[in-house]
N, C-alpha and C. Protein backbone atom coordinates (compact mmCIF):
# COMPACT_ATOMS: atom_id res chain seq x y z
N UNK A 1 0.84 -1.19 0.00
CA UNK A 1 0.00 0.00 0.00
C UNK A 1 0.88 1.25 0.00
N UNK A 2 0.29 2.24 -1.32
CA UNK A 2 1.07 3.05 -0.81
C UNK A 2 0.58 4.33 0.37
N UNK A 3 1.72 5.44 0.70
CA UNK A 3 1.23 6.14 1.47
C UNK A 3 0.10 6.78 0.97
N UNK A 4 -0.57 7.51 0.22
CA UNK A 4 -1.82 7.84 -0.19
C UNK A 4 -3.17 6.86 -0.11
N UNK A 5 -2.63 5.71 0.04
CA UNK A 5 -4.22 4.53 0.48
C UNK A 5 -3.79 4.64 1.82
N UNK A 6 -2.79 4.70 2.42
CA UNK A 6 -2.89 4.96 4.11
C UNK A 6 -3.65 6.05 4.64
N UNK A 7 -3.24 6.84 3.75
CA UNK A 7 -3.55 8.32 4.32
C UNK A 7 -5.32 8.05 4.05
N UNK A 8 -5.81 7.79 3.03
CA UNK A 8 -6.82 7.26 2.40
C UNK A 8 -8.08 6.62 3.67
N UNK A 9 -7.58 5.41 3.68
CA UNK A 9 -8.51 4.75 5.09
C UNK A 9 -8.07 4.75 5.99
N UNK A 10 -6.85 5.23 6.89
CA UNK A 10 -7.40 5.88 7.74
C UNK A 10 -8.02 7.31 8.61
N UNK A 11 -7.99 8.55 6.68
CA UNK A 11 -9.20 9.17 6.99
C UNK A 11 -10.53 8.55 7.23
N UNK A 12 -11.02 7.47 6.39
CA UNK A 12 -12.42 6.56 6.46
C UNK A 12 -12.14 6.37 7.72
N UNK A 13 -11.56 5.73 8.46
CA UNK A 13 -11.45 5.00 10.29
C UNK A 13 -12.10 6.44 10.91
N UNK A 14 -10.88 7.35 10.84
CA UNK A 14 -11.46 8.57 11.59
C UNK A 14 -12.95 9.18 11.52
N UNK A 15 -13.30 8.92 10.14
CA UNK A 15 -14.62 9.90 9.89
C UNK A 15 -16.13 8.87 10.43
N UNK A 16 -15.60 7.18 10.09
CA UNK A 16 -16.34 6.38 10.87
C UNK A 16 -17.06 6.47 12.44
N UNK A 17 -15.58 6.45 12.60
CA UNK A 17 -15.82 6.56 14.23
C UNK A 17 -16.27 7.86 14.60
N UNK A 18 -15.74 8.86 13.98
CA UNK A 18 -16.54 10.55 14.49
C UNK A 18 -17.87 10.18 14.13
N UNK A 19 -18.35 9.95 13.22
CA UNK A 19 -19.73 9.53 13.28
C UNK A 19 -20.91 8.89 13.84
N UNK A 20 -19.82 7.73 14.21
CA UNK A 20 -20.51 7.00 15.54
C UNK A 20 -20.23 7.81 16.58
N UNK A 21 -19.66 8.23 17.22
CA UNK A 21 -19.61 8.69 18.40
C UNK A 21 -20.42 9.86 18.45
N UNK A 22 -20.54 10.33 17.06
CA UNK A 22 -21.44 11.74 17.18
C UNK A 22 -23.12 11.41 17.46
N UNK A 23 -23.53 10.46 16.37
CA UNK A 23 -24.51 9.82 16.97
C UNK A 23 -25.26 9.00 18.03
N UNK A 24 -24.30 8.08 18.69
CA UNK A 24 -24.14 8.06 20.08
C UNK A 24 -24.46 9.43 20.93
N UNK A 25 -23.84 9.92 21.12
CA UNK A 25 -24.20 11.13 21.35
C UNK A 25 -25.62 11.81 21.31
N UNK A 26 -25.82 11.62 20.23
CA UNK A 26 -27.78 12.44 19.81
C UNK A 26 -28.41 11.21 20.73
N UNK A 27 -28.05 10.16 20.35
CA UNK A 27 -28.93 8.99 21.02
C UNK A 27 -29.01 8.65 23.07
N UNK A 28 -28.20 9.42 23.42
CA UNK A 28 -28.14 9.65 24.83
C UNK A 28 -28.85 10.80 25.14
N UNK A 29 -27.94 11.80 24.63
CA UNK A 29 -28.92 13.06 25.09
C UNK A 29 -30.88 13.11 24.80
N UNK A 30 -31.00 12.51 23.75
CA UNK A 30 -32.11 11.88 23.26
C UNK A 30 -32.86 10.97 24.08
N UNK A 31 -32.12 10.25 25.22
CA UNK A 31 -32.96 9.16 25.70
C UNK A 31 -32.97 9.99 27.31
N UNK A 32 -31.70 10.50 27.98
CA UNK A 32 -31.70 11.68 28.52
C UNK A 32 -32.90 12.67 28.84
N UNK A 33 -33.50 13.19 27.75
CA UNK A 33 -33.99 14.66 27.54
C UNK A 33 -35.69 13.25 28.01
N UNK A 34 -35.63 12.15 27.09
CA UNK A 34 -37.19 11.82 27.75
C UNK A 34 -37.25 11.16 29.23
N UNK A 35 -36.45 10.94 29.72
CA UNK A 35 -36.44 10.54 30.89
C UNK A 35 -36.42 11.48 31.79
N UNK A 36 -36.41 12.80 31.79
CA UNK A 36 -36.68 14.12 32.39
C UNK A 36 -37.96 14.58 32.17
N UNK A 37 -38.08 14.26 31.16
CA UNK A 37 -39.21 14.69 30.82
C UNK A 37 -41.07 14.03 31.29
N UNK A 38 -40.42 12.54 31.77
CA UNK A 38 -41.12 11.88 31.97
C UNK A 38 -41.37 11.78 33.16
N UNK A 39 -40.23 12.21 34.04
CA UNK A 39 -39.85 12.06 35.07
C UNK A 39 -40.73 13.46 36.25
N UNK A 40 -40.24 14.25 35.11
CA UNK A 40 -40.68 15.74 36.28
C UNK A 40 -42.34 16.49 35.62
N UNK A 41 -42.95 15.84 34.09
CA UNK A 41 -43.27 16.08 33.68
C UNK A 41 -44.39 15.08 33.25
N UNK A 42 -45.09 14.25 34.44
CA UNK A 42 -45.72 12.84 33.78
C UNK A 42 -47.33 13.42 33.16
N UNK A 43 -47.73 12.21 32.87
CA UNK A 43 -49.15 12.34 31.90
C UNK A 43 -49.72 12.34 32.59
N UNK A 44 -50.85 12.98 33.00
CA UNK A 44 -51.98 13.18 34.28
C UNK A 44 -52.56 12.03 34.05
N UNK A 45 -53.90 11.81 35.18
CA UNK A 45 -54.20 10.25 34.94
C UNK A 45 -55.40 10.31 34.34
N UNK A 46 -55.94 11.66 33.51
CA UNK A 46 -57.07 11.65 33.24
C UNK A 46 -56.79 11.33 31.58
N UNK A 47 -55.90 12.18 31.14
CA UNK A 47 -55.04 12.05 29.94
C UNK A 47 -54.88 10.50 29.85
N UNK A 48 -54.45 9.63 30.97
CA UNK A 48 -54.42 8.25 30.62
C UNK A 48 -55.38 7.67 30.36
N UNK A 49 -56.45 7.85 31.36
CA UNK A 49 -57.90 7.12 31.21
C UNK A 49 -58.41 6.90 29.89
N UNK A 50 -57.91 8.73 29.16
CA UNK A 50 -58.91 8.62 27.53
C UNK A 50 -57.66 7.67 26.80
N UNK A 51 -56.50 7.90 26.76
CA UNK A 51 -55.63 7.14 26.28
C UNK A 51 -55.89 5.02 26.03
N UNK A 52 -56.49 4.83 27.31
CA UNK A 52 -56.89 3.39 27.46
C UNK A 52 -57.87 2.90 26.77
N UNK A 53 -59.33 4.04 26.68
CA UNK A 53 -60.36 4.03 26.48
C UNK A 53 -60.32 3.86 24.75
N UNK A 54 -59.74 5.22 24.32
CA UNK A 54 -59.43 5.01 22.87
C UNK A 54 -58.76 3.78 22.08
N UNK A 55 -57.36 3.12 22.78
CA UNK A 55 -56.62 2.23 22.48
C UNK A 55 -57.58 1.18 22.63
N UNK A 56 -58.43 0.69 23.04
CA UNK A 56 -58.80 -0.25 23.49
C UNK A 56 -58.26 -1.42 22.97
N UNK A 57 -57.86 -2.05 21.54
CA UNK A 57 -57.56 -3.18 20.81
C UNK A 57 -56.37 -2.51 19.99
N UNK A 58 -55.97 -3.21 19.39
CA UNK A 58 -54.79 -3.47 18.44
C UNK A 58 -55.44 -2.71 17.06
N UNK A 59 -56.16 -3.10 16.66
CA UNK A 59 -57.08 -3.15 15.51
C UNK A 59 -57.62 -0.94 15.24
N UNK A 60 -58.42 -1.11 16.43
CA UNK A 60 -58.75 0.42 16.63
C UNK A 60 -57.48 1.39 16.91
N UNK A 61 -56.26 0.73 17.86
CA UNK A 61 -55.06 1.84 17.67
C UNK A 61 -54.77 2.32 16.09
N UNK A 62 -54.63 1.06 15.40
CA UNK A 62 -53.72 0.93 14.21
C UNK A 62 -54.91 1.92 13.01
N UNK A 63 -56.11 1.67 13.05
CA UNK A 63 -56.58 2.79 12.61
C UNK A 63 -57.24 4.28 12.74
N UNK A 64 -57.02 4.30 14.10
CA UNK A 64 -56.42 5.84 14.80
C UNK A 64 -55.48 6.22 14.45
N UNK A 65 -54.04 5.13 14.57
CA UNK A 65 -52.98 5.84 13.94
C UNK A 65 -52.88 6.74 12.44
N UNK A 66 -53.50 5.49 11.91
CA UNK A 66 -53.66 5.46 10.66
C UNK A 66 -54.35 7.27 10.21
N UNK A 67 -55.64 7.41 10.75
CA UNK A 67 -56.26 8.23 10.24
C UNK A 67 -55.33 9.89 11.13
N UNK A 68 -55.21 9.83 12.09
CA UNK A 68 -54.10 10.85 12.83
C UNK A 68 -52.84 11.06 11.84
N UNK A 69 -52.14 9.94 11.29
CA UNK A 69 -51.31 10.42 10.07
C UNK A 69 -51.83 11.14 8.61
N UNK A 70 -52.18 10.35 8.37
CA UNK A 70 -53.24 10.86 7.16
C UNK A 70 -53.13 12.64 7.22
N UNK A 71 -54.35 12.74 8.11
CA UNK A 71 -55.17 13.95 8.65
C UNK A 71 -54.22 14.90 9.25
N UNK A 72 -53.36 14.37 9.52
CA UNK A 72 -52.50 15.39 10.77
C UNK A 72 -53.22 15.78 11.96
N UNK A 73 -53.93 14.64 12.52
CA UNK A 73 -54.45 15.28 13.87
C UNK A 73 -55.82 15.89 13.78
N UNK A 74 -56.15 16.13 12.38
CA UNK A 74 -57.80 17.13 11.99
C UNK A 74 -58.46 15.98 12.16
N UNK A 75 -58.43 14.99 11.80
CA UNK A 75 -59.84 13.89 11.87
C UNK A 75 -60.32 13.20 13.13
N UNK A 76 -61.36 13.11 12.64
CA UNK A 76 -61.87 11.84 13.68
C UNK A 76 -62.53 10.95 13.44
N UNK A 77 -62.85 9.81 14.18
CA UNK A 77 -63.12 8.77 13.80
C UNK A 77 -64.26 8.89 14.24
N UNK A 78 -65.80 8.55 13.90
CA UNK A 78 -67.40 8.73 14.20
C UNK A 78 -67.75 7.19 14.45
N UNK A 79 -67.15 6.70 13.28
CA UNK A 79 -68.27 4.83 13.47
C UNK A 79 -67.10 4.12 12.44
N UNK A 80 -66.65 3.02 12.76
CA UNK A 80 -66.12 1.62 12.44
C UNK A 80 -66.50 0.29 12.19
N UNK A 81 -67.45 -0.07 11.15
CA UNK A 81 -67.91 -1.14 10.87
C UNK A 81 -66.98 -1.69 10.14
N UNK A 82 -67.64 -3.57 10.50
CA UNK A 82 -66.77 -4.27 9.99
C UNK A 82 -67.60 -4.87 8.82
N UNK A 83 -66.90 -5.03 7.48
CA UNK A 83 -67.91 -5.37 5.92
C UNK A 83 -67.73 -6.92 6.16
């Protein structure tokens, strides 16, 4: 190898690892920031109640989700029959 493929990968090594470590990084402060948040900042229990009520099944989350993406949050769901 000559010196120019040295010089070569192990710029790649360096820029690898800065990368990982940079992301590491987002991913702590990231897990960090919700555990404070969760912590000093929890969901009231009334907020939970409707949370349970709505979720009720697998089936009804997934098309809540569904229609909340869609819609951005404008819709709602009235009636759910099954054909």
């Amino acid at each position: 190898m000559n010196e120019y493929m040295q010089e070569a990968w192990t710029l790649l090594g360096v820029g690898m690892v800065t990368v990982f470590i940079i992301l590491l990084v987002v991913v702590l402060i990231g897990n960090a920031i919700i555990a404070f948040v969760n912590r000093y900042f929890p969901e009231s229990e009334i907020e939970k109640a409707a949370t349970v009520r709505s979720f009720g099944n697998s089936r009804m989350a997934a098309i809540t989700a569904a229609v909340n993406m869609v819609t951005r949050g404008k819709g709602r769901i009235t009636k759910v029959e099954r054909k």
